[in-house]
N, C-alpha and C. Protein backbone atom coordinates (compact mmCIF):
# COMPACT_ATOMS: atom_id res chain seq x y z
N UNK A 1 -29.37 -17.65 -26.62
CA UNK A 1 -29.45 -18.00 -25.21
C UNK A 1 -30.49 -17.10 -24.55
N UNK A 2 -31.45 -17.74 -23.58
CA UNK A 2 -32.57 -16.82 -23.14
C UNK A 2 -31.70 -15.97 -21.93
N UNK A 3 -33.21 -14.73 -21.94
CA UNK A 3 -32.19 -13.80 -20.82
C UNK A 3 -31.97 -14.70 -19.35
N UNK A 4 -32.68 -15.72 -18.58
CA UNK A 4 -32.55 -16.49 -17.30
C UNK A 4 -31.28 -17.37 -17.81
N UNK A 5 -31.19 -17.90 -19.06
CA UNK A 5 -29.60 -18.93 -18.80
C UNK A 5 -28.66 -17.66 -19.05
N UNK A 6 -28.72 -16.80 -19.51
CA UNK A 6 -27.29 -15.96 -19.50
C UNK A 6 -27.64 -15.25 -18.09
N UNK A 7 -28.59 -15.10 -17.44
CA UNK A 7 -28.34 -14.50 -16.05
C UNK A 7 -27.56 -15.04 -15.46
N UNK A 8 -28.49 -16.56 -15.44
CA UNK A 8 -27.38 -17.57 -14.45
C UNK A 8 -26.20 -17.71 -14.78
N UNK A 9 -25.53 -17.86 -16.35
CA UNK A 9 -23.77 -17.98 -16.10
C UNK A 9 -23.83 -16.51 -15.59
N UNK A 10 -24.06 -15.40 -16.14
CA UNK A 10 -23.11 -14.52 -15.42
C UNK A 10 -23.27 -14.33 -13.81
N UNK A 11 -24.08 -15.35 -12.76
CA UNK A 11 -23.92 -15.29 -11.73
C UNK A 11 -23.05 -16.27 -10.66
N UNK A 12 -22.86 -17.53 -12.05
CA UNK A 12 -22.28 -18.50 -11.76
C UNK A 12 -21.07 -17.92 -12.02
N UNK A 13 -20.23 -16.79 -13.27
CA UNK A 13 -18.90 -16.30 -13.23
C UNK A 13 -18.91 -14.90 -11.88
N UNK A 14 -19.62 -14.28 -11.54
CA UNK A 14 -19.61 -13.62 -10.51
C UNK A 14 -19.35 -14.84 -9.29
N UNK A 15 -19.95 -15.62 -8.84
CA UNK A 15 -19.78 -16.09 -7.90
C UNK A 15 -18.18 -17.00 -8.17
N UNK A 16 -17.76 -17.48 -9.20
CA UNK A 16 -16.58 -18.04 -9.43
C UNK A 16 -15.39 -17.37 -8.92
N UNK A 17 -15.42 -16.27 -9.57
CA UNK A 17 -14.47 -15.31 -9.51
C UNK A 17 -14.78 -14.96 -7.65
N UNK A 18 -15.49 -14.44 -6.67
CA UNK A 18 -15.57 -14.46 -5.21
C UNK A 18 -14.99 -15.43 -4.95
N UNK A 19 -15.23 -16.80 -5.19
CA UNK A 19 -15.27 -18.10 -4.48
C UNK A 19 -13.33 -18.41 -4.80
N UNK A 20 -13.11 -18.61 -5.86
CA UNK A 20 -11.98 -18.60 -6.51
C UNK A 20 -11.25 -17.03 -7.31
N UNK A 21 -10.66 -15.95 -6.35
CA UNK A 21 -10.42 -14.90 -7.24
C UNK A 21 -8.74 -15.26 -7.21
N UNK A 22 -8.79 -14.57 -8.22
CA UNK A 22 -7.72 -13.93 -9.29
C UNK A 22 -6.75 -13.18 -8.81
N UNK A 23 -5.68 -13.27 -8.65
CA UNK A 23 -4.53 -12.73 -8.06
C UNK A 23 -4.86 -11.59 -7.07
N UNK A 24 -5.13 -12.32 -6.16
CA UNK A 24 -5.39 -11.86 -4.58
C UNK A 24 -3.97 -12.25 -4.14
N UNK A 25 -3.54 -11.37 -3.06
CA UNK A 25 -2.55 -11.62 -2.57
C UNK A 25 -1.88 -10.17 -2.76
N UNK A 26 -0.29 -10.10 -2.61
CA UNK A 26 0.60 -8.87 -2.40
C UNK A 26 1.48 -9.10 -3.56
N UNK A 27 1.76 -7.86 -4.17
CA UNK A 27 3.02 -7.99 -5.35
C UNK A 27 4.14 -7.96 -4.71
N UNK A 28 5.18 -8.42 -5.21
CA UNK A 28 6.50 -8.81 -4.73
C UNK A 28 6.75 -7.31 -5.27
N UNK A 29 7.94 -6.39 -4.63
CA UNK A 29 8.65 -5.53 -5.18
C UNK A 29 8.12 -4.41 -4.88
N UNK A 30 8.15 -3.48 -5.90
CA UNK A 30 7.80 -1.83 -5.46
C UNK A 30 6.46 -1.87 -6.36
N UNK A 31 5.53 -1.07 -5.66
CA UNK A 31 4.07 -1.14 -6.49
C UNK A 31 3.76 0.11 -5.93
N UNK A 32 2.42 0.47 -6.70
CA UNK A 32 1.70 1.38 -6.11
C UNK A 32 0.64 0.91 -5.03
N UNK A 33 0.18 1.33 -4.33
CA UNK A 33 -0.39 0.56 -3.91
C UNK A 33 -1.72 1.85 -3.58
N UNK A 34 -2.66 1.45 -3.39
CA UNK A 34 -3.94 2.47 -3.31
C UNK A 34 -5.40 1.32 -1.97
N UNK A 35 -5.34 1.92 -1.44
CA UNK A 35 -6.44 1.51 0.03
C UNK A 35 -7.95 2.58 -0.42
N UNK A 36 -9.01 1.96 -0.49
CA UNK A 36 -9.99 2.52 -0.91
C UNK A 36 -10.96 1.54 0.02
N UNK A 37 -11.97 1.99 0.20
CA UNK A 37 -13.10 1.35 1.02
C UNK A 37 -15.02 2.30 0.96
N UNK A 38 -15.77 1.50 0.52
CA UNK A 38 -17.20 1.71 0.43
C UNK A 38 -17.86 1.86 1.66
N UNK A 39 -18.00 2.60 2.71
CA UNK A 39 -18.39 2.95 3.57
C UNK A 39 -19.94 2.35 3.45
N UNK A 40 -20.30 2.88 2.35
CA UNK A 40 -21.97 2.21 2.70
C UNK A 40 -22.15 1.20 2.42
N UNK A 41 -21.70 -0.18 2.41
CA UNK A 41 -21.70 -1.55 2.48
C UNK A 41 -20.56 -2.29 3.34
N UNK A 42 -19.29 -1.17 3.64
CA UNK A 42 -18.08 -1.89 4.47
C UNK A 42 -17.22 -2.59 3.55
N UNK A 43 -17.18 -2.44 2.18
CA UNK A 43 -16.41 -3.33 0.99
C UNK A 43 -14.93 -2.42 1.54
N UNK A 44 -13.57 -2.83 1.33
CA UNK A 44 -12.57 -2.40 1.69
C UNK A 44 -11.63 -3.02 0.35
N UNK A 45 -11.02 -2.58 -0.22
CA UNK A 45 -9.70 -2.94 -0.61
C UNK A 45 -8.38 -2.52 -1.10
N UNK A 46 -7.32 -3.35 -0.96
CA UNK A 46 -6.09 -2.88 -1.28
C UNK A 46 -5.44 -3.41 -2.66
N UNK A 47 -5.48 -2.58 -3.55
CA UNK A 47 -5.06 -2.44 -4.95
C UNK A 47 -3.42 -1.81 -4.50
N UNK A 48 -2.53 -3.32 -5.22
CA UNK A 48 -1.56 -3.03 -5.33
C UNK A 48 -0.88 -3.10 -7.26
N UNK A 49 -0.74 -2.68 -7.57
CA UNK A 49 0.07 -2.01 -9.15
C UNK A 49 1.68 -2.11 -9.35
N UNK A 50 2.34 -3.24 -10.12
CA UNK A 50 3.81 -2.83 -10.58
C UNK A 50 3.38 -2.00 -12.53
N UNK A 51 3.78 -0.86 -12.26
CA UNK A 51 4.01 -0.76 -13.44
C UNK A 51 5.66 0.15 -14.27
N UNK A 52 5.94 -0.21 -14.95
CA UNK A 52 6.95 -0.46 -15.54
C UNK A 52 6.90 0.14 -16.88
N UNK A 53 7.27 1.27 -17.76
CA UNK A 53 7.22 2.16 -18.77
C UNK A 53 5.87 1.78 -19.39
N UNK A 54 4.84 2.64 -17.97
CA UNK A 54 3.57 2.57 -18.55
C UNK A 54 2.70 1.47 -18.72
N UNK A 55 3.02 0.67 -18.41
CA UNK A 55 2.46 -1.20 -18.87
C UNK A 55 2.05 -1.43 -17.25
N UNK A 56 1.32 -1.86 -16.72
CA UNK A 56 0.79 -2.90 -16.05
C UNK A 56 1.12 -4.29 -15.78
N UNK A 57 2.56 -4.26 -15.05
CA UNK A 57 3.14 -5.42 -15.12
C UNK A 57 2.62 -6.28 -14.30
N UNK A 58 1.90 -6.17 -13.00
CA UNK A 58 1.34 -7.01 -12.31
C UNK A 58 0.17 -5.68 -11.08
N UNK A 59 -1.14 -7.07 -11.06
CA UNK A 59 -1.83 -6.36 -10.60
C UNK A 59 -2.32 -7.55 -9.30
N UNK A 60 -2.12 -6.90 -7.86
CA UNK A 60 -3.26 -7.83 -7.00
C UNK A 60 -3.82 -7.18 -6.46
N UNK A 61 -4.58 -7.66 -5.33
CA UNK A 61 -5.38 -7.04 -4.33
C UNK A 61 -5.87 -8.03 -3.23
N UNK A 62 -5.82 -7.11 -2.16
CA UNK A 62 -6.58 -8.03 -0.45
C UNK A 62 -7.49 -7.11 -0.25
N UNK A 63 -8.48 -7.74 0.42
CA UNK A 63 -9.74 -6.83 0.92
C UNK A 63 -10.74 -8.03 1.27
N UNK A 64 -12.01 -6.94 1.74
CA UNK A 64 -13.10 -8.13 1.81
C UNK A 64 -14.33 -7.30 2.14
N UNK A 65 -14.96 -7.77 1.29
CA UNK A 65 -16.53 -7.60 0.84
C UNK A 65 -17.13 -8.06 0.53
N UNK A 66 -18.34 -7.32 -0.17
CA UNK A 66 -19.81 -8.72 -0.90
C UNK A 66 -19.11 -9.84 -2.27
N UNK A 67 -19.70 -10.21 -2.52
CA UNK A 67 -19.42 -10.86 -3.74
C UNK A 67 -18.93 -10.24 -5.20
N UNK A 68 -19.79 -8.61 -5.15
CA UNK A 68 -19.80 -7.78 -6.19
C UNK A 68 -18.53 -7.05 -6.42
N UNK A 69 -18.40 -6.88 -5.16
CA UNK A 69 -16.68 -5.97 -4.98
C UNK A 69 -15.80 -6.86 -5.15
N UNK A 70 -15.57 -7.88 -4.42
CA UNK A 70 -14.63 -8.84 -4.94
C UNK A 70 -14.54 -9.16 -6.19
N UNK A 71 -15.57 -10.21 -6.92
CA UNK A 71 -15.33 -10.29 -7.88
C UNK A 71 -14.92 -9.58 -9.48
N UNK A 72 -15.11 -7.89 -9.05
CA UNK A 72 -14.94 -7.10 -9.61
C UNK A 72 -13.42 -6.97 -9.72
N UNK A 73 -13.05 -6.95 -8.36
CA UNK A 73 -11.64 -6.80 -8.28
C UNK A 73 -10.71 -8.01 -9.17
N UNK A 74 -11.29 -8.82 -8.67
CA UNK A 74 -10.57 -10.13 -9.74
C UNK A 74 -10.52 -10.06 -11.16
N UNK A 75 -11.43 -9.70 -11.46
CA UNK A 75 -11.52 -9.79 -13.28
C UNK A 75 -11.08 -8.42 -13.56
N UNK A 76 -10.51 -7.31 -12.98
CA UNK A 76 -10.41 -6.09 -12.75
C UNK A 76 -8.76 -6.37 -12.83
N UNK A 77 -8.18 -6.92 -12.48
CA UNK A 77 -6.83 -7.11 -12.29
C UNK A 77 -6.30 -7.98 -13.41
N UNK A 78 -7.26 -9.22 -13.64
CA UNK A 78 -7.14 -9.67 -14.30
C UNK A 78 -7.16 -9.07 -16.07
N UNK A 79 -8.07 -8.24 -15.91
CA UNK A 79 -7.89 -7.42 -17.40
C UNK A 79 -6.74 -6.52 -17.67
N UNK A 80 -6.55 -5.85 -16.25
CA UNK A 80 -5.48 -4.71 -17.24
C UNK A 80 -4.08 -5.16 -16.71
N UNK A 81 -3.77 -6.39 -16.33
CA UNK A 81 -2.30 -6.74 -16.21
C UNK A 81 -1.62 -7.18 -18.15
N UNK A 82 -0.53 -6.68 -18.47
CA UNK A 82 0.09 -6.42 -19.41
C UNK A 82 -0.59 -5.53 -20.48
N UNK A 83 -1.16 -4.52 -20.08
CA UNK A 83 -2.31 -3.70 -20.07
C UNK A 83 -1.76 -2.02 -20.27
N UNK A 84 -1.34 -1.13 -21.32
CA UNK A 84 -0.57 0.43 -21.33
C UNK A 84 -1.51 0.76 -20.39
N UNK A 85 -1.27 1.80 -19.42
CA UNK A 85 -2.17 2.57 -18.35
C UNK A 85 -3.02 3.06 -19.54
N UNK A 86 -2.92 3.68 -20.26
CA UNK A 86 -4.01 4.18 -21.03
C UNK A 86 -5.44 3.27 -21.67
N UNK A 87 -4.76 2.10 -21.71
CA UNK A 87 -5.96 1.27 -22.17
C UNK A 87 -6.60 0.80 -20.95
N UNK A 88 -5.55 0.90 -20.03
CA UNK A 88 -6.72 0.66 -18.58
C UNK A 88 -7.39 1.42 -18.19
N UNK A 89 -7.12 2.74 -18.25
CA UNK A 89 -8.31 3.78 -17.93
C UNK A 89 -9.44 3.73 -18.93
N UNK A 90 -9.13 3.36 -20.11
CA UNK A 90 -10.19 3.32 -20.90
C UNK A 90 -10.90 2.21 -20.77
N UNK A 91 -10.43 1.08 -20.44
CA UNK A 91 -10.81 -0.26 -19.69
C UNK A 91 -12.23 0.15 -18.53
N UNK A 92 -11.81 1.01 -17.79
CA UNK A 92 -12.17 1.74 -16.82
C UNK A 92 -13.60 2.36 -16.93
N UNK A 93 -13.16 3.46 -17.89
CA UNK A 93 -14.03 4.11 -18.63
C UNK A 93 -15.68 3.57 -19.17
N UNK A 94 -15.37 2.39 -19.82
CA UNK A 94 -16.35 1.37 -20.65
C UNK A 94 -16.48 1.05 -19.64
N UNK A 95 -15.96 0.23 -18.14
CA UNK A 95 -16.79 -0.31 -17.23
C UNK A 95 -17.88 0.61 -16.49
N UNK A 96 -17.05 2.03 -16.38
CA UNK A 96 -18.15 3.03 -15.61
C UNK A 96 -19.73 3.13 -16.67
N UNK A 97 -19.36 3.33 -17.83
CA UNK A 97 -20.50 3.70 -18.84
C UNK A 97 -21.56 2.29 -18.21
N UNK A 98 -20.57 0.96 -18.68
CA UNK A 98 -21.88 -0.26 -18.04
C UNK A 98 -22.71 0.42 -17.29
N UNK A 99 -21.50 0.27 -15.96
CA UNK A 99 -22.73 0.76 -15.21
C UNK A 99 -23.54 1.16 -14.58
N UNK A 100 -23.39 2.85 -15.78
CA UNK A 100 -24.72 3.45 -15.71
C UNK A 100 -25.63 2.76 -16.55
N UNK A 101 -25.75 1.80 -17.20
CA UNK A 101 -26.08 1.41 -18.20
C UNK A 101 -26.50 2.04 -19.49
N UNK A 102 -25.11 2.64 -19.56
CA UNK A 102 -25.15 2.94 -21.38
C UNK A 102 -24.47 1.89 -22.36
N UNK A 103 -25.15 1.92 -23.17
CA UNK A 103 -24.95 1.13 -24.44
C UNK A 103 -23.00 1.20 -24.35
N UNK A 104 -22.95 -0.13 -24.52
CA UNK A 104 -20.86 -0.14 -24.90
C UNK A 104 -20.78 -1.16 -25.80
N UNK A 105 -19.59 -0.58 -26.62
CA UNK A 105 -19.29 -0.96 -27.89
C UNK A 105 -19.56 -3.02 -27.94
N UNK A 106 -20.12 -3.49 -28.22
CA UNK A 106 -20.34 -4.88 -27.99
C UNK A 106 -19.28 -5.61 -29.04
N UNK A 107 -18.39 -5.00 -29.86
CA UNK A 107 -17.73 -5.43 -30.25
C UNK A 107 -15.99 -5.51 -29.71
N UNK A 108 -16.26 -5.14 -28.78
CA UNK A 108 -15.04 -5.26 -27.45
C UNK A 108 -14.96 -6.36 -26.54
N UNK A 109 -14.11 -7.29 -26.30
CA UNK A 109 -14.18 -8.29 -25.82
C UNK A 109 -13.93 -7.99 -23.89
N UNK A 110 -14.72 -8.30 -23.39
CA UNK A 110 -14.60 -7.82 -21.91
C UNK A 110 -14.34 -8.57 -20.91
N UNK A 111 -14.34 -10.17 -21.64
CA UNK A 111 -14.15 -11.55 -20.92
C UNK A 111 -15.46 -11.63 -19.83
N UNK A 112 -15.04 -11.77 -18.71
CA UNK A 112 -15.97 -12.22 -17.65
C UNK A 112 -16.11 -10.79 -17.27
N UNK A 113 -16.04 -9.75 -17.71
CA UNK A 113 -16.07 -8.42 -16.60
C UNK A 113 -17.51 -8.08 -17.17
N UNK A 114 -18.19 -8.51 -18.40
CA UNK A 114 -19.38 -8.20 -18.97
C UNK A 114 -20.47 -9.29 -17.97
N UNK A 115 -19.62 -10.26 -16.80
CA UNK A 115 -20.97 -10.38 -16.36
C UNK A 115 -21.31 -9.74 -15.12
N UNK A 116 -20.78 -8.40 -15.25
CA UNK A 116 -21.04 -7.89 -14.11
C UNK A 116 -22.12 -6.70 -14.44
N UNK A 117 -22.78 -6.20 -15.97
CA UNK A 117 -23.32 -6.03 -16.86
C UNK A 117 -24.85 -5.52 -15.71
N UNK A 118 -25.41 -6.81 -14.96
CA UNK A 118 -26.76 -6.89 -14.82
C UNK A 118 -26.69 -5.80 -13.52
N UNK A 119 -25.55 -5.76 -12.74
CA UNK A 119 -25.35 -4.81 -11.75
C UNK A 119 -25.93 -3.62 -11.83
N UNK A 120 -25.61 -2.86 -12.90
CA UNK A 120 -26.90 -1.46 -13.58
C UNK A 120 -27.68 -1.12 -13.09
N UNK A 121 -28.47 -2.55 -12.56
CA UNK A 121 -30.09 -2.74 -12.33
C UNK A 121 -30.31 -2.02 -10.80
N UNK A 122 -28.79 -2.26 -10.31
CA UNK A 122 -29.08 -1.80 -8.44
C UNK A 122 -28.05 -0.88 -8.56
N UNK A 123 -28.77 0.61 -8.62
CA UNK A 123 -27.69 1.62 -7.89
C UNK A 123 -27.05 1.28 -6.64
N UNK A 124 -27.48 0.40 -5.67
CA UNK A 124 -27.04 0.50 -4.74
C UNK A 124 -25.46 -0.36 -4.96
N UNK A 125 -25.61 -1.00 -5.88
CA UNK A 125 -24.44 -1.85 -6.13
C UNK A 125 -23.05 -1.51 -6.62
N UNK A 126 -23.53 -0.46 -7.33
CA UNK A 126 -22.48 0.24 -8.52
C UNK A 126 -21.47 -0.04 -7.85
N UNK A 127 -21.84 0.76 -6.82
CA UNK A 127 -20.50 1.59 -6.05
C UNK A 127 -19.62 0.02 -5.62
N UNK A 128 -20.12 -0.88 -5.14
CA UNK A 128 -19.69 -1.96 -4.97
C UNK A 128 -18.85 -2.88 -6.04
N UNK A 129 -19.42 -2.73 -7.27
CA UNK A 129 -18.50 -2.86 -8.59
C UNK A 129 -17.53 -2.30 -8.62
N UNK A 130 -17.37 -0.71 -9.00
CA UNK A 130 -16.88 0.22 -9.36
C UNK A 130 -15.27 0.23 -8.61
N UNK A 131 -15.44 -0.01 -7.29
CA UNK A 131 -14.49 0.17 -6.45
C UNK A 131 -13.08 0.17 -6.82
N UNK A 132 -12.90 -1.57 -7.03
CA UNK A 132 -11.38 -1.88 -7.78
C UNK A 132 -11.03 -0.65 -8.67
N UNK A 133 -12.22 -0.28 -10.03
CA UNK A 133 -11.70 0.40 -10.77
C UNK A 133 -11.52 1.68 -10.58
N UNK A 134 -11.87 2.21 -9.36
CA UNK A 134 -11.79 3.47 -8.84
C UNK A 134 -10.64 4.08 -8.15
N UNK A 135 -10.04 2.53 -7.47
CA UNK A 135 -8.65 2.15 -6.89
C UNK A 135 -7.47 2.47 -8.02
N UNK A 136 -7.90 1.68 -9.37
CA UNK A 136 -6.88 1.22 -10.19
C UNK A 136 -6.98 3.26 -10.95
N UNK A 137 -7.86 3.86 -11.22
CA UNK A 137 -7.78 5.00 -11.49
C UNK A 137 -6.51 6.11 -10.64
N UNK A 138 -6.94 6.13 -9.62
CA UNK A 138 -6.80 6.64 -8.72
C UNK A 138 -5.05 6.40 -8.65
N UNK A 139 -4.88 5.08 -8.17
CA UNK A 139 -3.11 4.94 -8.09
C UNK A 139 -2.37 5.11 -9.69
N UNK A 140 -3.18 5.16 -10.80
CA UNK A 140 -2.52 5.73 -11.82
C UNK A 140 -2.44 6.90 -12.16
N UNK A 141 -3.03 7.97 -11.24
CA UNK A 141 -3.32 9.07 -11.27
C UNK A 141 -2.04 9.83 -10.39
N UNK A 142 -1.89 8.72 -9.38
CA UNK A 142 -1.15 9.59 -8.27
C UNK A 142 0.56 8.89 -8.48
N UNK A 143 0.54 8.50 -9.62
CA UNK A 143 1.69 7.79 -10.14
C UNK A 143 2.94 8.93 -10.28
């Protein structure tokens, strides 16, 4: 596949995931819940977490931002729900390395979170990616 048709799906799954995201909304029950917000773009969101002996039993989030933050958040939730906290930080981990853009193991399956991959290209963006997973760090930290 040339590099312009894999640009375009991964802008067509970035924009999917904004247009249509992924367990947006509030968890029923007791969660963690973590409020984080990007000051230098105005991205805001609320990462809420049930987890349950370590596992990631359910993950949502409300907020509102660019396309990049959102959709991050979606496929972000979407990965580490039934998920040990440990493999989510490491989840985490491999997303931060993206992107700075260092080389990550390509034999790891990342679903749609690899099309957020081209982001690298704009420091200014990172931070706009990064967010959810900075959220999801953060309330497992203060667990």
């Amino acid at each position: 596949m040339s590099f312009n048709n894999l640009d375009t799906l991964y802008r067509q799954v970035i924009m999917d995931h904004y247009k249509n995201p992924r367990n947006k909304g509030v968890v029923d029950g007791d969660s963690l819940t973590v409020d984080m917000n990007n000051p230098t773009c105005g991205d805001r969101i609320q990462l809420q977490m049930q987890v349950e002996d370590g596992v990631v039993k359910d993950a949502k989030f409300e907020g509102e931002g660019c396309s990049i933050s959102m959709s991050s958040a979606s496929m972000m939730t979407q990965a580490i729900k039934g998920k040990k906290i440990d493999d989510a930080l490491n989840m985490s981990k491999l997303f931060s390395n993206m992107m700075l853009g260092e080389d990550i193991d390509t034999d790891l399956d990342l679903g749609d979170i690899q099309a957020l991959q081209g982001v690298s290209k704009f420091p200014a963006r990172i931070k706009c990616a990064t967010l959810a997973w900075k959220a999801m760090e953060k309330g497992v930290h203060e667990e």
